[in-house]
Protein backbone atom coordinates (compact mmCIF):
# COMPACT_ATOMS: atom_id res chain seq x y z
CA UNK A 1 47.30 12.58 -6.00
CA UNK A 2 43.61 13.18 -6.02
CA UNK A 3 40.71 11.04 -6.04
CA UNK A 4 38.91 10.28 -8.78
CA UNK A 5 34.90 10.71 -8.77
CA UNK A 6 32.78 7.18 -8.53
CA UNK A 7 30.61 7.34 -12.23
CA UNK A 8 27.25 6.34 -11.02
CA UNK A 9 23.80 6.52 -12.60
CA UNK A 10 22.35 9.24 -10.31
CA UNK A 11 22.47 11.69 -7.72
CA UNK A 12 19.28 13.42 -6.31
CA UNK A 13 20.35 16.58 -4.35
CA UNK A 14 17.55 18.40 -1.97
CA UNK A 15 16.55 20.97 1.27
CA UNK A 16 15.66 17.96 3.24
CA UNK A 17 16.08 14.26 3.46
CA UNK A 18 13.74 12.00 6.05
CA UNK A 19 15.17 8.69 5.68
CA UNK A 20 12.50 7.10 8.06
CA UNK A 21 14.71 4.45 9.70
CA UNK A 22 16.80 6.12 11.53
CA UNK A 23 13.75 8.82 12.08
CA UNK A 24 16.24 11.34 10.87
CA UNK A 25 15.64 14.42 8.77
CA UNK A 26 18.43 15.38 6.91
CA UNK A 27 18.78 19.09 5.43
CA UNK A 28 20.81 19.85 2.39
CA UNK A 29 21.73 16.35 1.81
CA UNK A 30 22.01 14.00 -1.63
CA UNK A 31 20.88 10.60 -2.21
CA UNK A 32 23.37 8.44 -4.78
CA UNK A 33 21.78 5.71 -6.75
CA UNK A 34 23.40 3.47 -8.94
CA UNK A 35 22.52 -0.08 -10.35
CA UNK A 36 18.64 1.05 -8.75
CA UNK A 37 20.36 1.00 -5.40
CA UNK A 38 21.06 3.68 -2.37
CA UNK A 39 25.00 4.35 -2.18
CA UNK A 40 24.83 6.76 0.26
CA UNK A 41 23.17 9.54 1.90
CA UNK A 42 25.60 12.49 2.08
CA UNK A 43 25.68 16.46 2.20
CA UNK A 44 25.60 17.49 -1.06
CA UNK A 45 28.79 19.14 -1.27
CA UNK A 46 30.13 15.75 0.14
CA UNK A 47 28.15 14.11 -3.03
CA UNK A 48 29.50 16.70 -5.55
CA UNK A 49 33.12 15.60 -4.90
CA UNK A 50 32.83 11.79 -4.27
CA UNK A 51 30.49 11.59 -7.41
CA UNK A 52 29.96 11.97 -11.39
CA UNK A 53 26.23 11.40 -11.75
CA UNK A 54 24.99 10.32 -14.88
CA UNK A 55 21.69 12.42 -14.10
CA UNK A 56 21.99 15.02 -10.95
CA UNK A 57 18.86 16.09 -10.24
CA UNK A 58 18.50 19.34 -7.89
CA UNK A 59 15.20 20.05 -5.87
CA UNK A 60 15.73 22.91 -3.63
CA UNK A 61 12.52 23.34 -2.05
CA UNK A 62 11.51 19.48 -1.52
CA UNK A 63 11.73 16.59 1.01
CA UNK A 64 13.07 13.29 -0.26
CA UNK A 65 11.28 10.44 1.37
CA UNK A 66 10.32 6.47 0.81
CA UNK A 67 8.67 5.38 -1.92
CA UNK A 68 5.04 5.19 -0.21
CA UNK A 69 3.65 1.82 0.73
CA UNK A 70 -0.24 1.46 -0.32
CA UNK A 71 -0.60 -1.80 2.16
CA UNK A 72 -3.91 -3.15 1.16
CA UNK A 73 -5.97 -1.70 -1.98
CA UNK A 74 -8.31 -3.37 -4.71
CA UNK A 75 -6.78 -1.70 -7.76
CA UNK A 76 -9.12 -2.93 -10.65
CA UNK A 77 -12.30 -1.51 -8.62
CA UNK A 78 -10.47 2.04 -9.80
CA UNK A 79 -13.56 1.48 -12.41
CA UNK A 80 -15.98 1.17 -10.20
CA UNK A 81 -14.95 4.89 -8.41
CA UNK A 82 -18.13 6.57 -6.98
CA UNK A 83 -20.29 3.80 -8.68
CA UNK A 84 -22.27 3.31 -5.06
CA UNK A 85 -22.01 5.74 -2.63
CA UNK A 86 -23.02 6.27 0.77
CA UNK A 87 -23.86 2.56 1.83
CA UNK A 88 -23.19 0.36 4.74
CA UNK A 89 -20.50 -2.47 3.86
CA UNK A 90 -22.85 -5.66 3.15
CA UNK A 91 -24.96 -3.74 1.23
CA UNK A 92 -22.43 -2.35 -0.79
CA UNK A 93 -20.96 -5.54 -1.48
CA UNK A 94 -23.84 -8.06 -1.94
CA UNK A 95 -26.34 -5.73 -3.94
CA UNK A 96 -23.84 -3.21 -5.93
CA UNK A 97 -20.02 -4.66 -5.97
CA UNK A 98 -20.22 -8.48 -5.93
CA UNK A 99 -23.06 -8.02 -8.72
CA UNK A 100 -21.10 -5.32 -10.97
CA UNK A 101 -18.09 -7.66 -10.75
CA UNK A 102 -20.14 -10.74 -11.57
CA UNK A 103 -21.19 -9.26 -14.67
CA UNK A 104 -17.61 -7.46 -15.64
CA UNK A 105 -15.01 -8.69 -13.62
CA UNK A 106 -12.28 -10.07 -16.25
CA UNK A 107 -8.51 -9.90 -17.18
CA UNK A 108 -9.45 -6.67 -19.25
CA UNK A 109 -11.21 -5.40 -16.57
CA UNK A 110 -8.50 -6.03 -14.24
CA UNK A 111 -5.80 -4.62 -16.93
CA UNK A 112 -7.44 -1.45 -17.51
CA UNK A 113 -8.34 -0.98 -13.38
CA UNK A 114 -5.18 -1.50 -12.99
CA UNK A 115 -3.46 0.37 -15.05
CA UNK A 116 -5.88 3.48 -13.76
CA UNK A 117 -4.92 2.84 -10.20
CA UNK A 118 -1.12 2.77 -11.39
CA UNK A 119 -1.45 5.87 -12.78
CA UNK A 120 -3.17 7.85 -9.69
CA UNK A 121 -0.99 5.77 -6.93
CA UNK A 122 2.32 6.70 -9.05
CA UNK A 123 1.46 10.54 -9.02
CA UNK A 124 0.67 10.48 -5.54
CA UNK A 125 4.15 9.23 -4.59
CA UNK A 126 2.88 5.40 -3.75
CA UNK A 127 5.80 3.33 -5.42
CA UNK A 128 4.28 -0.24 -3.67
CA UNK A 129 0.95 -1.63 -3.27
CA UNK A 130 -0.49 -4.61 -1.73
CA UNK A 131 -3.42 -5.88 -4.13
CA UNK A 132 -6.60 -8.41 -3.35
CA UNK A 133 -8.07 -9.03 -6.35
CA UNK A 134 -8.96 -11.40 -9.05
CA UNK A 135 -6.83 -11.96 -12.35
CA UNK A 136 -3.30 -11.16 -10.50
CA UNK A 137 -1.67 -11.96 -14.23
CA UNK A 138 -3.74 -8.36 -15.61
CA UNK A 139 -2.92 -6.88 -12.46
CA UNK A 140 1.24 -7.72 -12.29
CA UNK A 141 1.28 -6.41 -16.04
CA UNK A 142 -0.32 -3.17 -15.58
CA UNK A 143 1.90 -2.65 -12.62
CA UNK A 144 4.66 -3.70 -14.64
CA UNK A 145 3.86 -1.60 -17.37
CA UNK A 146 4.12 1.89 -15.13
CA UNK A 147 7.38 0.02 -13.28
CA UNK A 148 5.52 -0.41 -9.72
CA UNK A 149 6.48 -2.55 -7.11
CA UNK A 150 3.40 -4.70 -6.74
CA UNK A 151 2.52 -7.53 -4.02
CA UNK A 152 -0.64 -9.29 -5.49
CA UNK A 153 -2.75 -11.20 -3.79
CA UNK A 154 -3.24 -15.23 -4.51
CA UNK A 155 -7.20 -14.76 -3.52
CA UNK A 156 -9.40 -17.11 -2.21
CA UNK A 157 -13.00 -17.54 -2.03
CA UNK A 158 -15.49 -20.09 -1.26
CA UNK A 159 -17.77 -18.99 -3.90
CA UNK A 160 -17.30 -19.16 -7.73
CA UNK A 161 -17.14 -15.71 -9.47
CA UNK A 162 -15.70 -15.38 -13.57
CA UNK A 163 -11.93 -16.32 -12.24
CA UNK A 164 -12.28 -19.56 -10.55
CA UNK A 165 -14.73 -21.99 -9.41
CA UNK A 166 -13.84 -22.39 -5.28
CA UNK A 167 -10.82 -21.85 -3.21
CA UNK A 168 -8.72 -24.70 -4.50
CA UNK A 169 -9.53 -23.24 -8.06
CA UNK A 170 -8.29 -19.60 -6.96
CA UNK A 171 -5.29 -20.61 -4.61
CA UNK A 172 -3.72 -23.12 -7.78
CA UNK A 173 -4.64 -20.54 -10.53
CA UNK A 174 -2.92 -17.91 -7.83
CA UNK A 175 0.27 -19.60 -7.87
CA UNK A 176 0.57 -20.61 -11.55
CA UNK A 177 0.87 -16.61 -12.17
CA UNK A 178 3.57 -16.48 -9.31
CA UNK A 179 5.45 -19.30 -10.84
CA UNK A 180 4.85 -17.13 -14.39
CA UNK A 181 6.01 -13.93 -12.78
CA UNK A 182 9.16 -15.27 -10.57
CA UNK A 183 12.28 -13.84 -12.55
CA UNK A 184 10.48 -9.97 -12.24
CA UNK A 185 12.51 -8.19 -9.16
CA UNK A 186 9.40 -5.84 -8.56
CA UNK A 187 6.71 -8.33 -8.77
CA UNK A 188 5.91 -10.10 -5.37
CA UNK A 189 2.91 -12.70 -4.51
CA UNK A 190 0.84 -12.57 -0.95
CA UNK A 191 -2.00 -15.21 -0.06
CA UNK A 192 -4.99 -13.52 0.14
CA UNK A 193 -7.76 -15.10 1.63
CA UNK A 194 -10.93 -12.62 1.45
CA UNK A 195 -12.07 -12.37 4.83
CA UNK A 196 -12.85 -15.11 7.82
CA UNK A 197 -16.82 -14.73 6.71
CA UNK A 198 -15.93 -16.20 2.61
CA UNK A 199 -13.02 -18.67 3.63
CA UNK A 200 -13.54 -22.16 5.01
CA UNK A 201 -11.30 -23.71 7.66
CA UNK A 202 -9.54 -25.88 5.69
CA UNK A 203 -9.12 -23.50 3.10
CA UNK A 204 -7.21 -21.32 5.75
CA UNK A 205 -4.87 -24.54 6.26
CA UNK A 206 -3.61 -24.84 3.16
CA UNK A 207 -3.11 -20.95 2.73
CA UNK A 208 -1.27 -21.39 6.19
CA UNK A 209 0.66 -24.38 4.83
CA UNK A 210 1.36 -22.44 1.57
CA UNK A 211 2.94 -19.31 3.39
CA UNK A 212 5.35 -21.33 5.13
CA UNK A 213 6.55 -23.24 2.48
CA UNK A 214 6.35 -20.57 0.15
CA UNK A 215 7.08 -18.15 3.02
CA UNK A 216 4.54 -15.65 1.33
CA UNK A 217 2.57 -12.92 3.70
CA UNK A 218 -0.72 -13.54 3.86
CA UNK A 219 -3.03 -10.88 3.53
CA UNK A 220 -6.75 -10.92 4.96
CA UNK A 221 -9.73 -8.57 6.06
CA UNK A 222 -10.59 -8.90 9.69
CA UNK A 223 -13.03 -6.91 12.04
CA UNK A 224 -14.31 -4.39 9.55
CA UNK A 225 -17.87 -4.96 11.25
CA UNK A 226 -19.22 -6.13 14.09
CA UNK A 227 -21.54 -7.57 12.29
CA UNK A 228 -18.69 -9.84 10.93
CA UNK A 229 -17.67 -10.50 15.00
CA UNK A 230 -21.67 -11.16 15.74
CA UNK A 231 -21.81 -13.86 12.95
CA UNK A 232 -18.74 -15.38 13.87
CA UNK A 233 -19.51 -15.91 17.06
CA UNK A 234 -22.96 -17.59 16.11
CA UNK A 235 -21.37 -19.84 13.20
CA UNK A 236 -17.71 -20.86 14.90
CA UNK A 237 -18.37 -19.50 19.08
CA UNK A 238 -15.12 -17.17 18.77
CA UNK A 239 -14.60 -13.77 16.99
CA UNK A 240 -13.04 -13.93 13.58
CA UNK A 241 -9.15 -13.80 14.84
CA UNK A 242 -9.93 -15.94 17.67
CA UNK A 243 -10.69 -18.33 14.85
CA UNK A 244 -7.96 -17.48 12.92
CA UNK A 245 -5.34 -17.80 16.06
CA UNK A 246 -6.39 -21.22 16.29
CA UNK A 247 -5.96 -21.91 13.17
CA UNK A 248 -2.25 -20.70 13.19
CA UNK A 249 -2.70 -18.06 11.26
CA UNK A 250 -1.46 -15.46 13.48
CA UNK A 251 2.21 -14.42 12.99
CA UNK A 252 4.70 -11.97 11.49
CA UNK A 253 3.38 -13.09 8.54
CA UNK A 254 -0.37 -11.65 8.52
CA UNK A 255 -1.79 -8.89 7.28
CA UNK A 256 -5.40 -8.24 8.94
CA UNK A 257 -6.49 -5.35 7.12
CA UNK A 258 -9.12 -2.94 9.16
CA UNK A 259 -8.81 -3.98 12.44
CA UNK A 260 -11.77 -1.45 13.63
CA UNK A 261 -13.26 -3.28 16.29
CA UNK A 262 -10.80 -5.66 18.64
CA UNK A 263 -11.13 -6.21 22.87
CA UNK A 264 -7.33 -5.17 24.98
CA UNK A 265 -6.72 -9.16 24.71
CA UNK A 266 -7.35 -9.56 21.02
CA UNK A 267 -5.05 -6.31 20.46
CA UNK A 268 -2.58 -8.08 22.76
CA UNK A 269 -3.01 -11.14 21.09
CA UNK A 270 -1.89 -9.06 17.83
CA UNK A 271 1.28 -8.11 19.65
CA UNK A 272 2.07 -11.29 21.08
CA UNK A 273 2.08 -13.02 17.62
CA UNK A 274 3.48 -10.41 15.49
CA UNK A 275 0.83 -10.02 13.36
CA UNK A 276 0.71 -6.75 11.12
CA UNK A 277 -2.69 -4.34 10.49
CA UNK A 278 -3.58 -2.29 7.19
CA UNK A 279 -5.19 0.78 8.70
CA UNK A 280 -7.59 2.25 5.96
CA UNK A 281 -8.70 5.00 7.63
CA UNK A 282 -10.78 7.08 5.05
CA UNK A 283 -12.79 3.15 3.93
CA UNK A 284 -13.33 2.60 7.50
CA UNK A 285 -15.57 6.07 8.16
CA UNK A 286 -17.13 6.24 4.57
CA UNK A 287 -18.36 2.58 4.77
CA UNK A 288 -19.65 3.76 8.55
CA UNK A 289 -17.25 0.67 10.23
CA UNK A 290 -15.90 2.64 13.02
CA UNK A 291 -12.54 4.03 14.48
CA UNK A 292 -9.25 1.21 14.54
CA UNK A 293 -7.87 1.57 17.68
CA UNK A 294 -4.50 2.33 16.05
CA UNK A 295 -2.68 4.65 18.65
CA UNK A 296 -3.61 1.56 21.32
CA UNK A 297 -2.22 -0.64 18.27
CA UNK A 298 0.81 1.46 17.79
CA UNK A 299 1.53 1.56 22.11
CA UNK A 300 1.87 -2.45 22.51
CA UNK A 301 3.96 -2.84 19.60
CA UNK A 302 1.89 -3.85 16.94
CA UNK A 303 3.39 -3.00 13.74
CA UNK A 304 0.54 -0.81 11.33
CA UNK A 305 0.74 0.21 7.89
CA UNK A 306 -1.64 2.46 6.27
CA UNK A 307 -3.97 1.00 3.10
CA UNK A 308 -6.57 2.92 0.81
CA UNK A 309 -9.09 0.25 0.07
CA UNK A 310 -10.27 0.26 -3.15
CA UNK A 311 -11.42 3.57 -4.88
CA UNK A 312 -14.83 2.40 -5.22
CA UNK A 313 -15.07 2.57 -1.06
CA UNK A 314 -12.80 5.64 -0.67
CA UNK A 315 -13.03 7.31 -3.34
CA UNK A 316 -8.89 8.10 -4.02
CA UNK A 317 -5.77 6.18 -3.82
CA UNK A 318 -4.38 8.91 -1.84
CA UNK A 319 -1.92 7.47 0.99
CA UNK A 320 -1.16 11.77 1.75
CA UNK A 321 -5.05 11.34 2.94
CA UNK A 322 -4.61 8.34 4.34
CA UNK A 323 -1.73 9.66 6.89
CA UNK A 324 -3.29 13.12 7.79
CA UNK A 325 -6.87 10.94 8.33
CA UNK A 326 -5.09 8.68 10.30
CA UNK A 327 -3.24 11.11 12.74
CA UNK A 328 -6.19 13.21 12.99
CA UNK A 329 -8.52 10.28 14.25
CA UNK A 330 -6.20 8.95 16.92
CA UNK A 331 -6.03 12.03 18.38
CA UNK A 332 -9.81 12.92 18.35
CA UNK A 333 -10.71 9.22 19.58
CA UNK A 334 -8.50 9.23 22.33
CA UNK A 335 -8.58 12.67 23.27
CA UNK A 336 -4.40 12.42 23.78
CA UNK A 337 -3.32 15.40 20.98
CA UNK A 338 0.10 14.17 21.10
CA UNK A 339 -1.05 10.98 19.99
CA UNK A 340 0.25 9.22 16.34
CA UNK A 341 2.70 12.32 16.07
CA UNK A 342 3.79 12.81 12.27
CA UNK A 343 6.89 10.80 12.22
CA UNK A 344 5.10 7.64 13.52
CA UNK A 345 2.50 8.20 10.60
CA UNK A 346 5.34 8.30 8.00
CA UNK A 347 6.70 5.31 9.23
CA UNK A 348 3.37 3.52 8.85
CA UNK A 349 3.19 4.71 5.47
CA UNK A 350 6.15 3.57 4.41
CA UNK A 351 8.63 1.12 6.55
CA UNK A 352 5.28 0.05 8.64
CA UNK A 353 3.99 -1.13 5.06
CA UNK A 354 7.51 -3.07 4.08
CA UNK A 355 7.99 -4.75 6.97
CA UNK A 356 4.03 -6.13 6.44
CA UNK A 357 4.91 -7.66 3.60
CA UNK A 358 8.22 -8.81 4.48
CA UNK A 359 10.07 -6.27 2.17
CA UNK A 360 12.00 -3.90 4.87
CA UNK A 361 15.30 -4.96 4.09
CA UNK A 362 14.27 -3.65 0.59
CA UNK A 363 12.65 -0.57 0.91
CA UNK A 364 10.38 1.85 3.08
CA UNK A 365 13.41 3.63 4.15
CA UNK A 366 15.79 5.55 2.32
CA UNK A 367 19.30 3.44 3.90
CA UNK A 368 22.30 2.38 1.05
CA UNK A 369 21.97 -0.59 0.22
CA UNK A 370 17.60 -0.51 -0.36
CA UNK A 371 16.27 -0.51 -3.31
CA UNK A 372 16.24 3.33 -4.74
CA UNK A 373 12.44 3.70 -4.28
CA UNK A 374 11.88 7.49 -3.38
CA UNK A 375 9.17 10.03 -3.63
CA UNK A 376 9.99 13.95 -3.71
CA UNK A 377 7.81 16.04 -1.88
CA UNK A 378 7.50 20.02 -3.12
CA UNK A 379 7.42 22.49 0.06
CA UNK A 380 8.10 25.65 -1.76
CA UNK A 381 4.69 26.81 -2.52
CA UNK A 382 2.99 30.07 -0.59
CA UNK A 383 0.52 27.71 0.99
CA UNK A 384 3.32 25.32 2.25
CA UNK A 385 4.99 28.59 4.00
CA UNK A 386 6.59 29.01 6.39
CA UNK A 387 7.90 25.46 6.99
CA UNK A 388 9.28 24.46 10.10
CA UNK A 389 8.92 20.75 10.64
CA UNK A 390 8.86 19.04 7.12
CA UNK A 391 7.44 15.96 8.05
CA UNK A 392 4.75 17.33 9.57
CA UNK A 393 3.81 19.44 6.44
CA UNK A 394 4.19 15.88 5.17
CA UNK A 395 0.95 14.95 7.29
CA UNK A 396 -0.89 18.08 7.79
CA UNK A 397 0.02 20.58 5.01
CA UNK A 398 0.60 18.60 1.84
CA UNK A 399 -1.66 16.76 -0.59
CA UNK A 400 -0.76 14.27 -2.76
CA UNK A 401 -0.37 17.33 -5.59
CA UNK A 402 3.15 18.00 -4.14
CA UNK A 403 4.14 15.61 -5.06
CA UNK A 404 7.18 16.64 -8.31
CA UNK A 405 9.22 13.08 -8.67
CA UNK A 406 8.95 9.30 -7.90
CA UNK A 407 11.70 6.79 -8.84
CA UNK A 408 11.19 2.94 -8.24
CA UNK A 409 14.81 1.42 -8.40
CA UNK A 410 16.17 4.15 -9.34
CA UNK A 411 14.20 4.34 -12.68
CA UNK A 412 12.39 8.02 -13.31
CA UNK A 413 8.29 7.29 -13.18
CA UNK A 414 7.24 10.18 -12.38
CA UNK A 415 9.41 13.49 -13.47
CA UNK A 416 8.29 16.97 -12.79
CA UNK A 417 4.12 16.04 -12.29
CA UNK A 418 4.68 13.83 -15.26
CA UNK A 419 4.09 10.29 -16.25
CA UNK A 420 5.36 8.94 -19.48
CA UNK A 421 3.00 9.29 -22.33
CA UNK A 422 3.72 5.46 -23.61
CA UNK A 423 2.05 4.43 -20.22
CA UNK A 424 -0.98 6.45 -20.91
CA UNK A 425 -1.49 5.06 -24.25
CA UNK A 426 -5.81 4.62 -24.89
CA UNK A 427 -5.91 4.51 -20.88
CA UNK A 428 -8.74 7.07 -20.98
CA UNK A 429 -10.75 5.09 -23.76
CA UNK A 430 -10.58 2.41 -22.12
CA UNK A 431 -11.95 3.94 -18.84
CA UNK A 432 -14.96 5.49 -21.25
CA UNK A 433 -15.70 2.19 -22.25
CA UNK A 434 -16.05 0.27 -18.93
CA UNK A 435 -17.92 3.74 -17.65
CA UNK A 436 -20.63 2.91 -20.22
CA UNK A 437 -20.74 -0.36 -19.71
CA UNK A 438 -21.16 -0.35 -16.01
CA UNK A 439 -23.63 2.70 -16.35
CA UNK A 440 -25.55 0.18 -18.86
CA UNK A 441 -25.90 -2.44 -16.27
């Protein structure tokens, strides 16, 4: 008596597998999906025999990893790529950005941003990102439209902008979308409180109260500048997380996105709580901030994830930059080549950004019984020869142009370099539009 082959929806067979978590890479192996799901990880003769696939795909010179994890990015301001170049941070913001978006910033703004920043994220094998933005309604239905995992942000501000009129406005308008967008598997919510220079104090307790009742991550710039630190310390007599620590803010459950400039005690502060940081490596040296400390972050235990910023401070979503940036700095800034090695940068970009936002036990690693978000990684080409350590061609050979596949719960989104044409539909009039209109202003 023999036994009979499981029916499942799909089997993805290739040269290598790095599952992340174990840090194992796995050669000649197959991933089985079924119901969106990992079944199991297996050699692929092993998968041949134990399974009828519905769809087997075979890549014979790729890697198979995690869907990648964008862990902080400003999606809409995909329009505003390039618009102002070469500026220090406040003047960016206060005399290009926050002007631009108070003349433009709208759901169809956000809709069409969106749907741009799906596009180029999906393409370069990001299957998640973590959004701060107004409108999260436009935003969760472009992301919904391309079949992303999105976590958007419930912002809040101090100041009134298009959206809402002050941080009550924004948080209750924030969480009538979640309540709209509960029943969606791949939609998620975060609190997003700008930064500690836009947020009041008792704005930041009811965002604290919120997360633990909603038990929601909340997601928040923090020493970008130290101009930000120097003002703080004039306005509340304690650097921006010092503030924030006593506020009870610190925990598992924050995000402080740059992190550039911390003392050994606030860095062990970080550890002590559990807190989580974005690193955004390529916004942090065009906007002039400075270098995060990340392989000091990375030593005491501080859990990092890797974030593009916005593409109108960056200028791509390109998380394939974003690791090879990031490896490349911690080595030159601490002089220590065998610092942030390539494995440790994969993890950041992919389980380091789950476990941020509380979603490790769904994805970020390729494990049975995750979600089946995977990205597949071409290492065939002449100028990805000879290859002896696929992860590190990962960080230091490949762009984001390798990339051939991405599935997101075991759906197809990408398939051979391809998105489907339905979510393409007038994208590119749309961007001609808001190009004029912006160029107008």
């Amino acid at each position: 008596m023999t036994n009979k082959a499981l029916e499942i929806d799909l089997v993805i067979e290739a040269r290598w597998v790095a599952t992340v978590n174990p840090e194992n890479v796995l050669k000649n192996h197959a991933i089985a999906v079924h119901g969106g799901r990992i079944l199991a990880v297996l050699p692929i003769g092993q998968s041949r025999v134990r399974y009828r696939a519905a769809r087997r795909v075979t890549l014979d010179d790729h890697i198979l990893i995690p869907g990648l994890v964008n862990l902080h990015t400003h999606a809409a301001m995909s329009l505003m790529r390039g618009m102002a170049d070469d500026l220090p941070l406040l003047d960016w913001l206060q005399k290009h950005i926050w002007p631009a978006e108070a003349a433009h910033a709208s759901a169809q703004f956000v809709l069409d941003g969106t749907r741009l920043a799906c596009a180029e994220m999906l393409k370069g094998g990001i299957t998640c990102f973590n959004d701060m933005y107004f409108y999260p309604d436009a935003a969760a239905t472009a992301a919904a439209e391309f079949g992303m995992r999105a976590v958007l942000g419930i912002t809040a501000l101090e100041f009134p902008t298009g959206y809402a009129s002050d941080a009550d406005d924004y948080l209750n308008k924030g969480l009538a979308i979640r309540e709209a967008w509960l029943d969606r598997p791949l939609t998620h919510f975060c609190l997003a409180p700008h930064a500690p220079y836009t947020v009041s104090d008792n704005s930041f307790r009811r965002i604290l109260t919120l997360s633990e009742q909603l038990n929601l991550p909340i997601h928040c710039h923090l020493h970008e500048t130290r101009h930000e630190l120097e003002d703080s310390q004039q306005q509340h007599g304690v650097t921006p997380i010092r503030r924030l620590h006593q506020l009870g803010l610190l925990g598992p459950e924050f995000i402080g996105v740059h992190g550039v400039h911390f003392s050994e005690d606030e860095l062990a502060l970080l550890a002590d709580t559990g807190a989580s940081i974005a690193h955004c490596p390529t916004s942090n040296m065009k906007l002039a901030s400075g270098f995060a400390p990340v392989a000091r972050m990375r030593q005491l235990g501080i859990n990092v994830g890797l974030g593009t910023d916005g593409a109108a401070s960056n200028n791509r979503l390109d998380l394939f930059a974003e690791m090879k940036l990031a490896a490349l700095l911690a080595k030159g800034s601490t002089g220590d080549a065998a610092a942030l090695p390539a494995h440790d940068v994969l993890r950041m970009a992919t389980l380091g950004g789950a476990q941020a936002l509380g979603l490790a036990d769904e994805i970020g690693s390729l494990t049975p019984g995750k979600s089946a978000d995977i990205c597949a990684v071409h290492l065939g080409a002449l100028e990805s020869r000879p290859c002896y350590d696929p992860v590190s061609h990962l960080v230091h050979v490949c762009g984001r142009e390798s990339v051939s596949h991405v599935w997101i719960a075991g759906k197809c989104c990408v398939d051979n370099k391809t998105l489907p044409k339905q979510s393409l539909n007038d994208l590119e009039t749309a961007i001609a539009l808001w190009q004029n209109k912006l160029e107008v202003r």
